[in-house]
PDB file of N, CA and C in Angstrom:
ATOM      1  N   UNK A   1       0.465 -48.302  44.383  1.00  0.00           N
ATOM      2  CA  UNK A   1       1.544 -48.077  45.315  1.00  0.00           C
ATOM      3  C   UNK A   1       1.048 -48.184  46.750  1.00  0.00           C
ATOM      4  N   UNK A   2       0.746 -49.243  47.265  1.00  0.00           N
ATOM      5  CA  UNK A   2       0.437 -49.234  48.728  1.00  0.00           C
ATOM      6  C   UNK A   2      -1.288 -48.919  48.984  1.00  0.00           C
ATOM      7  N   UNK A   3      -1.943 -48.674  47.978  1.00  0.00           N
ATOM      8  CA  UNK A   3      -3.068 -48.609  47.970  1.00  0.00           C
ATOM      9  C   UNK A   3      -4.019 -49.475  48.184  1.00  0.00           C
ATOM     10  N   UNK A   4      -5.393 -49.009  49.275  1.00  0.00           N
ATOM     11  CA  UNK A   4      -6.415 -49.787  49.451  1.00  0.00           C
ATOM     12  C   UNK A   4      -7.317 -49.933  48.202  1.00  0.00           C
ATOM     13  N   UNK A   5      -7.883 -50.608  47.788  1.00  0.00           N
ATOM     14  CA  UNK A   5      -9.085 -50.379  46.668  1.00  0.00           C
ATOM     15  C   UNK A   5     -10.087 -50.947  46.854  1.00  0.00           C
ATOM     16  N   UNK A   6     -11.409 -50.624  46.861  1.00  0.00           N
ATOM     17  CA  UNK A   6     -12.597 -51.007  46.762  1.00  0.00           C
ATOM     18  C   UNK A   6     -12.965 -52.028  45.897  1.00  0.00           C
ATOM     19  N   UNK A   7     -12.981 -53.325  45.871  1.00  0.00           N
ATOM     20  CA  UNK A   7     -13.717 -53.946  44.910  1.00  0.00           C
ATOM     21  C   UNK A   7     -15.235 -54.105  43.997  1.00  0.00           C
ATOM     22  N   UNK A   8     -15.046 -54.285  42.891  1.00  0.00           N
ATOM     23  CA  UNK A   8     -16.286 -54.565  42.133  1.00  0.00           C
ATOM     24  C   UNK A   8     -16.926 -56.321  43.323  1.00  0.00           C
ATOM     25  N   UNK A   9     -18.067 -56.860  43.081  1.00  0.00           N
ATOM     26  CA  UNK A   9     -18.071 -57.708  43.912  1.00  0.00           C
ATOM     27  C   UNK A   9     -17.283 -58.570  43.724  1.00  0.00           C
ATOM     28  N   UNK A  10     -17.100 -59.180  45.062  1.00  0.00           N
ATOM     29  CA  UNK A  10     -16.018 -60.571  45.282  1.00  0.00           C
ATOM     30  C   UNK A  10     -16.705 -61.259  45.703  1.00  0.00           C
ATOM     31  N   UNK A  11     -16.690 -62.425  45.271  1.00  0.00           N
ATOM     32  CA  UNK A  11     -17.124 -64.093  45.725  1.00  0.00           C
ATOM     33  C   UNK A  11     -15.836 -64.773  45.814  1.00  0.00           C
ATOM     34  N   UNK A  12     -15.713 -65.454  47.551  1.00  0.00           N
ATOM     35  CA  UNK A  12     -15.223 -66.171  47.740  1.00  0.00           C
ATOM     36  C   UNK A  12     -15.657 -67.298  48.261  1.00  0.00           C
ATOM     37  N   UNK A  13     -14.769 -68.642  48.069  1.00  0.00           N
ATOM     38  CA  UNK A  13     -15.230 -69.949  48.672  1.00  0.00           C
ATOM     39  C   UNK A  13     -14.637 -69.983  50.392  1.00  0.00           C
ATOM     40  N   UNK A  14     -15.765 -70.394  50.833  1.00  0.00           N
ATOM     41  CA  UNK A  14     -15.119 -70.381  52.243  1.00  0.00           C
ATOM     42  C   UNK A  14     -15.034 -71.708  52.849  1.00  0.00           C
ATOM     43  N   UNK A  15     -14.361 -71.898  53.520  1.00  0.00           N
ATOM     44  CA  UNK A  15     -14.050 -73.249  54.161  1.00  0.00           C
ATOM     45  C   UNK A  15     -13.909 -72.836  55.782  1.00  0.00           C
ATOM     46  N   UNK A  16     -14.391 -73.614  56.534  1.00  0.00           N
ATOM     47  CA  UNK A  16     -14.674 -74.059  57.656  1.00  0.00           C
ATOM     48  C   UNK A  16     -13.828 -75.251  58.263  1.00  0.00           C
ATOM     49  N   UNK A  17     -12.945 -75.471  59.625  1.00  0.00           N
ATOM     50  CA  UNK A  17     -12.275 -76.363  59.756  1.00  0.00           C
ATOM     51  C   UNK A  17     -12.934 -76.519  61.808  1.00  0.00           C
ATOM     52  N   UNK A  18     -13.137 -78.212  61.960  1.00  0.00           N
ATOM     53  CA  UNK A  18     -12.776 -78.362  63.075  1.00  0.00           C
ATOM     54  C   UNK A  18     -14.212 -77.565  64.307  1.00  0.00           C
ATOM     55  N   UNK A  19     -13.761 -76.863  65.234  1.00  0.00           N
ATOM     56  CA  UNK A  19     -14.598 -76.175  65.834  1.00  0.00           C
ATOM     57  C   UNK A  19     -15.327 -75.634  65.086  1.00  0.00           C
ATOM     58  N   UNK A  20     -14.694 -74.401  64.197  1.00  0.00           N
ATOM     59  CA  UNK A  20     -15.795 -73.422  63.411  1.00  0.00           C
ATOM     60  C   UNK A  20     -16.765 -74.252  62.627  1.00  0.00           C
ATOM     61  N   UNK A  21     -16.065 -75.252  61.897  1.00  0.00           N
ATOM     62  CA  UNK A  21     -17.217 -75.765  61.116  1.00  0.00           C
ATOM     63  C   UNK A  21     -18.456 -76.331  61.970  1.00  0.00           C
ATOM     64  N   UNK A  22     -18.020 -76.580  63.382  1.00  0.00           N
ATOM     65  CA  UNK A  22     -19.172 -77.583  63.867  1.00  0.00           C
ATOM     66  C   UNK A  22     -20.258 -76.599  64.612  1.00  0.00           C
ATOM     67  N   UNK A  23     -19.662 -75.184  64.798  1.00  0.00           N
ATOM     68  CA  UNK A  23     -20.214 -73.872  64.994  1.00  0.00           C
ATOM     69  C   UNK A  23     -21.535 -73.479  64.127  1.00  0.00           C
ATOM     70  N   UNK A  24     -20.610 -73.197  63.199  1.00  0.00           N
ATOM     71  CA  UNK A  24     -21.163 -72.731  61.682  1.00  0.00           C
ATOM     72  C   UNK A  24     -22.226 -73.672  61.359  1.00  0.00           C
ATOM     73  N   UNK A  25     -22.129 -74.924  61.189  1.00  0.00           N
ATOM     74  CA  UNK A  25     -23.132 -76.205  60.886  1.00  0.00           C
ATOM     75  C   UNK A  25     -22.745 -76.457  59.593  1.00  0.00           C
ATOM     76  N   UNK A  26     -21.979 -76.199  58.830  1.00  0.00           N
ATOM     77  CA  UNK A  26     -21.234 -76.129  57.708  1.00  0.00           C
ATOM     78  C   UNK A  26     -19.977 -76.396  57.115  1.00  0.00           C
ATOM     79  N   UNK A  27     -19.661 -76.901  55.990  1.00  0.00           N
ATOM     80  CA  UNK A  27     -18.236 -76.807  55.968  1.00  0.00           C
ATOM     81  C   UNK A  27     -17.102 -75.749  54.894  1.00  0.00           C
ATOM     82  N   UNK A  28     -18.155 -75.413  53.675  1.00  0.00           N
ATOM     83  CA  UNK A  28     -17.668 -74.446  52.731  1.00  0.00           C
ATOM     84  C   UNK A  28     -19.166 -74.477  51.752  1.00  0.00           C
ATOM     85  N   UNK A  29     -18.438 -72.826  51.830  1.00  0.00           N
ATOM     86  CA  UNK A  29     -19.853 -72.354  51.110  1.00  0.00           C
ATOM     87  C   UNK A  29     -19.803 -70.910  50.138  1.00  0.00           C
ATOM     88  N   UNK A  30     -19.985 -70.820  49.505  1.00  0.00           N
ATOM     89  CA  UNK A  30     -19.447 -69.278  48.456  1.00  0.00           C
ATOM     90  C   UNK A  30     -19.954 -68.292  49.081  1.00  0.00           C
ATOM     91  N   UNK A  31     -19.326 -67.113  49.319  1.00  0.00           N
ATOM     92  CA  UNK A  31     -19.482 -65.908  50.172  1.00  0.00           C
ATOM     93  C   UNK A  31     -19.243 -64.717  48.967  1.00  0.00           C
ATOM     94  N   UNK A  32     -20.307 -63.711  49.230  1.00  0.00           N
ATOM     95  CA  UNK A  32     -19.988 -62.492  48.575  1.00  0.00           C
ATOM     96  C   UNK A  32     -20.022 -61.157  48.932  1.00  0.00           C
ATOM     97  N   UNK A  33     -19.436 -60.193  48.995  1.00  0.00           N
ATOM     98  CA  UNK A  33     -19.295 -59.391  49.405  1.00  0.00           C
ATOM     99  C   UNK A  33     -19.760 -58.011  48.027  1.00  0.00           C
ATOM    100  N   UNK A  34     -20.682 -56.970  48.592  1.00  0.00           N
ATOM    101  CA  UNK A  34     -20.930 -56.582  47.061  1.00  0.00           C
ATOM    102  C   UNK A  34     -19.604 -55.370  46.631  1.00  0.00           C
ATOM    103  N   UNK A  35     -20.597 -54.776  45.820  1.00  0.00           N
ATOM    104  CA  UNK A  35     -19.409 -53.975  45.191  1.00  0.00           C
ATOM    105  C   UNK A  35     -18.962 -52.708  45.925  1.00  0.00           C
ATOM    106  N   UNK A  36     -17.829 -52.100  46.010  1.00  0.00           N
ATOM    107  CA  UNK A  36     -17.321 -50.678  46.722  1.00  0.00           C
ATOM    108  C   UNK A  36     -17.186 -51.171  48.554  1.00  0.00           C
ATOM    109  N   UNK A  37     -17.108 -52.444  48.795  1.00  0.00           N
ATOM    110  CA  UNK A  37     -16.788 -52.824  49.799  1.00  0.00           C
ATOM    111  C   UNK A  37     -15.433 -53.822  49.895  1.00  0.00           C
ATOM    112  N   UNK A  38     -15.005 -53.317  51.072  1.00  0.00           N
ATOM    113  CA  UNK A  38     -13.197 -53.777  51.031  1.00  0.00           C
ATOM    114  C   UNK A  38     -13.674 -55.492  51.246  1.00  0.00           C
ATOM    115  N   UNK A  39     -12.702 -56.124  50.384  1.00  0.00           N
ATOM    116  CA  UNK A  39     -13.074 -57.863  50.270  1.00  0.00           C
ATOM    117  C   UNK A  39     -11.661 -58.365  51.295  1.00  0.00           C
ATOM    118  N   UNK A  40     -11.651 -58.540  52.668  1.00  0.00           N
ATOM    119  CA  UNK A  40     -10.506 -59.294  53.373  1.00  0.00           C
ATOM    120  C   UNK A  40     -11.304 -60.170  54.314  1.00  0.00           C
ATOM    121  N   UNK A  41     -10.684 -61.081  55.111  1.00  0.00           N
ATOM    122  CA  UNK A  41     -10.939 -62.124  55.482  1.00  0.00           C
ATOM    123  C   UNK A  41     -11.611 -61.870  56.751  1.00  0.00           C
ATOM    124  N   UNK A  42     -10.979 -60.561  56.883  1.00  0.00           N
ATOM    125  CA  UNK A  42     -11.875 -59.986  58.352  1.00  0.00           C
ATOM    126  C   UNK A  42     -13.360 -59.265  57.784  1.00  0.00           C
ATOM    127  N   UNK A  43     -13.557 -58.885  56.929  1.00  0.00           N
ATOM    128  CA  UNK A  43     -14.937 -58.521  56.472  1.00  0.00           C
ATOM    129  C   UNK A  43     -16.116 -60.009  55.896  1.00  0.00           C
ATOM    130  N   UNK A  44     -15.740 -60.919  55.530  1.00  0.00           N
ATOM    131  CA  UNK A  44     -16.103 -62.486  55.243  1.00  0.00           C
ATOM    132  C   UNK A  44     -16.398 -62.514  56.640  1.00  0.00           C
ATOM    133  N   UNK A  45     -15.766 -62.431  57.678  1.00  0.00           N
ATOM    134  CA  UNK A  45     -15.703 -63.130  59.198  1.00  0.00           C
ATOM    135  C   UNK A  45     -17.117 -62.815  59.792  1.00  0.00           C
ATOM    136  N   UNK A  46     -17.328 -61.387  59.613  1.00  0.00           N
ATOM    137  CA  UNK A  46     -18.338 -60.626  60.018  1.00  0.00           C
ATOM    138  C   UNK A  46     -19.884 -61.531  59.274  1.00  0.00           C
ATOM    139  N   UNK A  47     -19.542 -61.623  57.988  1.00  0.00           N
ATOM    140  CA  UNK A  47     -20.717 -62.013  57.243  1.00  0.00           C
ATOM    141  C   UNK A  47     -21.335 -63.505  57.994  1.00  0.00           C
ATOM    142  N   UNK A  48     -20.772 -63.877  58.441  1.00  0.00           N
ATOM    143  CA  UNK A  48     -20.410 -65.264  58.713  1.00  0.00           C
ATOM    144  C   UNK A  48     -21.098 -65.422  60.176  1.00  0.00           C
ATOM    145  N   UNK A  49     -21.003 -64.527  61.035  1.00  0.00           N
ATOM    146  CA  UNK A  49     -22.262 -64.664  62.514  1.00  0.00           C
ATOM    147  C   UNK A  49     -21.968 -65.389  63.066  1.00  0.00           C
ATOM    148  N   UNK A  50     -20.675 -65.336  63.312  1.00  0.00           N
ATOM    149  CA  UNK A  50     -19.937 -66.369  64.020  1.00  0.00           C
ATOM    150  C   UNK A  50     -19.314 -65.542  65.641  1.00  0.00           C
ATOM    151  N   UNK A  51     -19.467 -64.621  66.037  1.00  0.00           N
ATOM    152  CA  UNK A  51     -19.341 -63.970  66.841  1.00  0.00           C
ATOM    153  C   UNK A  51     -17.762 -63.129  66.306  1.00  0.00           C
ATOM    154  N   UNK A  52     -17.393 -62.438  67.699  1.00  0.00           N
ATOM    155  CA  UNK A  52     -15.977 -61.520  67.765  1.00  0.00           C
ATOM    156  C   UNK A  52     -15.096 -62.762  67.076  1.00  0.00           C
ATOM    157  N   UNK A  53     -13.909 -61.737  66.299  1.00  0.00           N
ATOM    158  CA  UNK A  53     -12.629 -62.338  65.974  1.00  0.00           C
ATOM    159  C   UNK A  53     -12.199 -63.610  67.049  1.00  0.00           C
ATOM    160  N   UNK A  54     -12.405 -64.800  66.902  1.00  0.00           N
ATOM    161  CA  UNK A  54     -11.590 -65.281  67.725  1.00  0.00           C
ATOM    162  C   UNK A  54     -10.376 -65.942  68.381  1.00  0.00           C
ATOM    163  N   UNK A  55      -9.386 -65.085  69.001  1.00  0.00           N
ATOM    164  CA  UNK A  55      -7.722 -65.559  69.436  1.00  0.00           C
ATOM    165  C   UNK A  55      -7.597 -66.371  68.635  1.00  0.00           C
ATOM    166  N   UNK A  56      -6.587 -66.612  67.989  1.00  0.00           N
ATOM    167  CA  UNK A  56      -5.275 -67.745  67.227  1.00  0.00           C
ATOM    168  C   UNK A  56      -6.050 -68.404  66.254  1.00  0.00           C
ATOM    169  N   UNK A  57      -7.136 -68.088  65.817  1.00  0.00           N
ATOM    170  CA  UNK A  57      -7.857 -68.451  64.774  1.00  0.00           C
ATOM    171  C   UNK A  57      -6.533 -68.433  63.221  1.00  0.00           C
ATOM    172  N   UNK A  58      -6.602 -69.009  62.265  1.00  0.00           N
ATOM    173  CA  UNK A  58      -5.425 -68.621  61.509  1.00  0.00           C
ATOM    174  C   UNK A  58      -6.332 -68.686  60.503  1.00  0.00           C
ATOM    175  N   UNK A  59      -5.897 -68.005  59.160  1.00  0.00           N
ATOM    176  CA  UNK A  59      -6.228 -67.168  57.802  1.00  0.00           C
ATOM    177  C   UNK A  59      -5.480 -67.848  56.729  1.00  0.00           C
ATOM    178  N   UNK A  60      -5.847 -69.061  55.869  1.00  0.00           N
ATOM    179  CA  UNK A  60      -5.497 -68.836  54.510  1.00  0.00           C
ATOM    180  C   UNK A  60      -5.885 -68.167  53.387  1.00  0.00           C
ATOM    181  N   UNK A  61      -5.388 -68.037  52.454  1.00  0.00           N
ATOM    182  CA  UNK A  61      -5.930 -67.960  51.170  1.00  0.00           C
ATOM    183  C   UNK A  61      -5.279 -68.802  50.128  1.00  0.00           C
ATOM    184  N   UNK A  62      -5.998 -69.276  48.988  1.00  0.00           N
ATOM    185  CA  UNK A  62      -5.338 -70.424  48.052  1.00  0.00           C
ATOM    186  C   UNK A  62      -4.422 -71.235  48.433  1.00  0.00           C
ATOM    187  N   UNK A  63      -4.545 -71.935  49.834  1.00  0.00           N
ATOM    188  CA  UNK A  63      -3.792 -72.536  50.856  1.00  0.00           C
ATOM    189  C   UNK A  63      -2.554 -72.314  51.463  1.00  0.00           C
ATOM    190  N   UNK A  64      -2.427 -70.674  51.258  1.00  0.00           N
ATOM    191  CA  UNK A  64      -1.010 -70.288  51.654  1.00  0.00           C
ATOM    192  C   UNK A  64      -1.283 -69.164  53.285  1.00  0.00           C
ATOM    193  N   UNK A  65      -1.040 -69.308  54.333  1.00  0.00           N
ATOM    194  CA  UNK A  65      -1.328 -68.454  55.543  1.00  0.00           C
ATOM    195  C   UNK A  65      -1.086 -66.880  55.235  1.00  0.00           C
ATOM    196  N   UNK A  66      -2.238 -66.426  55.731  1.00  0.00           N
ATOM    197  CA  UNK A  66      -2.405 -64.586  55.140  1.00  0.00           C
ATOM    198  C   UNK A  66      -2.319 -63.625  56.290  1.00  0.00           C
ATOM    199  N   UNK A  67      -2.570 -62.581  56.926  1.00  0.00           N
ATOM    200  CA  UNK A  67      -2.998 -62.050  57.827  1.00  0.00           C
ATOM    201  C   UNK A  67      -4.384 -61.776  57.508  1.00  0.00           C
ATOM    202  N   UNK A  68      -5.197 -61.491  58.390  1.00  0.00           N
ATOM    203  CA  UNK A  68      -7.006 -61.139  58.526  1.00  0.00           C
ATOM    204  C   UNK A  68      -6.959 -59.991  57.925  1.00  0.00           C
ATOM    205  N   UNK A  69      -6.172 -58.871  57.222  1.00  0.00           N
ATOM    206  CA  UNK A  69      -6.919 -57.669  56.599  1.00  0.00           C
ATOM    207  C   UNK A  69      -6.365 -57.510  55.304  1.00  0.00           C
ATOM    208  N   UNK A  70      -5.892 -59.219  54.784  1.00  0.00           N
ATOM    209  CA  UNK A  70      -5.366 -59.373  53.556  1.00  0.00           C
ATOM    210  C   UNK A  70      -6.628 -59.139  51.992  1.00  0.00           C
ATOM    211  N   UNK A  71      -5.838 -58.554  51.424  1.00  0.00           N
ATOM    212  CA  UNK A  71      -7.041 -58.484  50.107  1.00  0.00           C
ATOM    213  C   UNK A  71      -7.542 -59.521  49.295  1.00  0.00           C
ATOM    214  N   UNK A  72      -8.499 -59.809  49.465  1.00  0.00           N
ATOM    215  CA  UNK A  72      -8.847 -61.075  48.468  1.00  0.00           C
ATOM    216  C   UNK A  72      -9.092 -60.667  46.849  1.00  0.00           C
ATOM    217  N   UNK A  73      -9.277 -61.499  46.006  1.00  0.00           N
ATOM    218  CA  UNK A  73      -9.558 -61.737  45.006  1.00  0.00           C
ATOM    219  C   UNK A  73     -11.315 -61.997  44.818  1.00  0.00           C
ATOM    220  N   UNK A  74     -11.544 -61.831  43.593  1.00  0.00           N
ATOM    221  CA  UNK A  74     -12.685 -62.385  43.162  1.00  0.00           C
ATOM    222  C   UNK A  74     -12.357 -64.070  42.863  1.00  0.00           C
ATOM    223  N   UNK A  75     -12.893 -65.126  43.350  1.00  0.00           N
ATOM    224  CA  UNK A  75     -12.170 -66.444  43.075  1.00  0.00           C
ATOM    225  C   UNK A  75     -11.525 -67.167  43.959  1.00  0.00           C
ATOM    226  N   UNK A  76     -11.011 -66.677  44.595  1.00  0.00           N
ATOM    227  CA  UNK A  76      -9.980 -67.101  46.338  1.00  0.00           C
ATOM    228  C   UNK A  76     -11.481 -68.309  46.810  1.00  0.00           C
ATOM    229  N   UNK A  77     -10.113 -69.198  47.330  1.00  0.00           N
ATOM    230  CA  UNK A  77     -10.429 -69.749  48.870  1.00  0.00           C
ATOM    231  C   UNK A  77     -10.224 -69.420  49.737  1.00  0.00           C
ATOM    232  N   UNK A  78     -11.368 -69.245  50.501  1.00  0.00           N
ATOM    233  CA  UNK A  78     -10.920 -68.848  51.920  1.00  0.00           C
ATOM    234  C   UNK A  78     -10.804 -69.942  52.953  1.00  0.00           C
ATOM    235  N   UNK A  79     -10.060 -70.067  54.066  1.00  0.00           N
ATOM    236  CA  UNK A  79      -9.978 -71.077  54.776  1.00  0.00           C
ATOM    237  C   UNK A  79      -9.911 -70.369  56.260  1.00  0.00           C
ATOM    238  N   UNK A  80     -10.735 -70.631  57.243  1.00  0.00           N
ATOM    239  CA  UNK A  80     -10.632 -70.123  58.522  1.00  0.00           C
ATOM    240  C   UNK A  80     -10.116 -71.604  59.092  1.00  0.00           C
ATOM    241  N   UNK A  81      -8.558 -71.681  59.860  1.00  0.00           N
ATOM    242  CA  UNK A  81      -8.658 -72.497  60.416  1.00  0.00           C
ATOM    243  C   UNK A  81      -8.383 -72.242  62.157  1.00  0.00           C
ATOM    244  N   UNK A  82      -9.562 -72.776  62.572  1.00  0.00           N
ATOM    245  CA  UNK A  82      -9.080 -72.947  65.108  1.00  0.00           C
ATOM    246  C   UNK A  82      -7.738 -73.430  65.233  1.00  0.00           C
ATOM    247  N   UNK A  83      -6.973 -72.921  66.400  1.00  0.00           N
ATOM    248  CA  UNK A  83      -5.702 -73.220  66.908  1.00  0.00           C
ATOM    249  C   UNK A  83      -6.251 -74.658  66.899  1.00  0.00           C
ATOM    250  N   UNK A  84      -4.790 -75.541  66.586  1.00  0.00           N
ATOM    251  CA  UNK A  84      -4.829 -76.747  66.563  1.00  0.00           C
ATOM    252  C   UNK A  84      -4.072 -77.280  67.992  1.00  0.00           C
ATOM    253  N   UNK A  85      -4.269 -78.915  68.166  1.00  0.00           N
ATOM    254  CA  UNK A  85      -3.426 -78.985  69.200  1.00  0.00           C
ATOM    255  C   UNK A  85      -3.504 -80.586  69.590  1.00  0.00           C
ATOM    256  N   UNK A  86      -2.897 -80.748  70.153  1.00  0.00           N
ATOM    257  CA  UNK A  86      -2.547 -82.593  69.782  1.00  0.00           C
ATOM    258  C   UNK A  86      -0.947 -82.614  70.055  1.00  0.00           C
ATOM    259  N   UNK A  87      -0.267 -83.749  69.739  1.00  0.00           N
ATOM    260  CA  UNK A  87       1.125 -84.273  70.206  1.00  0.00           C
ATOM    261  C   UNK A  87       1.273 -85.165  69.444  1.00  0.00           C
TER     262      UNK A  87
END
């Protein structure tokens, strides 16, 4: 009912788009988080040494847009994608 829960470990696939990836030096790579630690996209972010949250950055999961303190799965894609921009 509205409850946070601690996960057993989660491995997720992460994906990299654009700026971040050329940041990162990477483009997707399996991420894990161990066990009794909350698994969301903002705790991945951290793992990742990519500096502070950054503005308009956007959050999928299994290619559908999430918010950053969404719960992942054991199995998820993760997708960080940079504000886009073009015409």
């Amino acid at each position: 009912m509205g409850e946070t829960r601690l996960s057993a470990a989660c491995t997720v696939q992460v994906l990299l788009f654009a700026s971040l990836r050329d940041r990162a030096g990477w483009s997707s790579r399996p991420f894990t988080l161990s066990a009794h630690t909350l698994c969301t996209p903002q705790a991945i972010w951290q793992l990742l040494d990519l500096g502070a949250w950054p503005g308009g950055v956007r959050v999928a999961v299994n290619q559908s847009f999430v918010a950053a303190d969404h719960p992942l799965n054991d199995g998820d894609e993760l997708a960080f994608l940079p504000p886009f921009t073009g015409g």
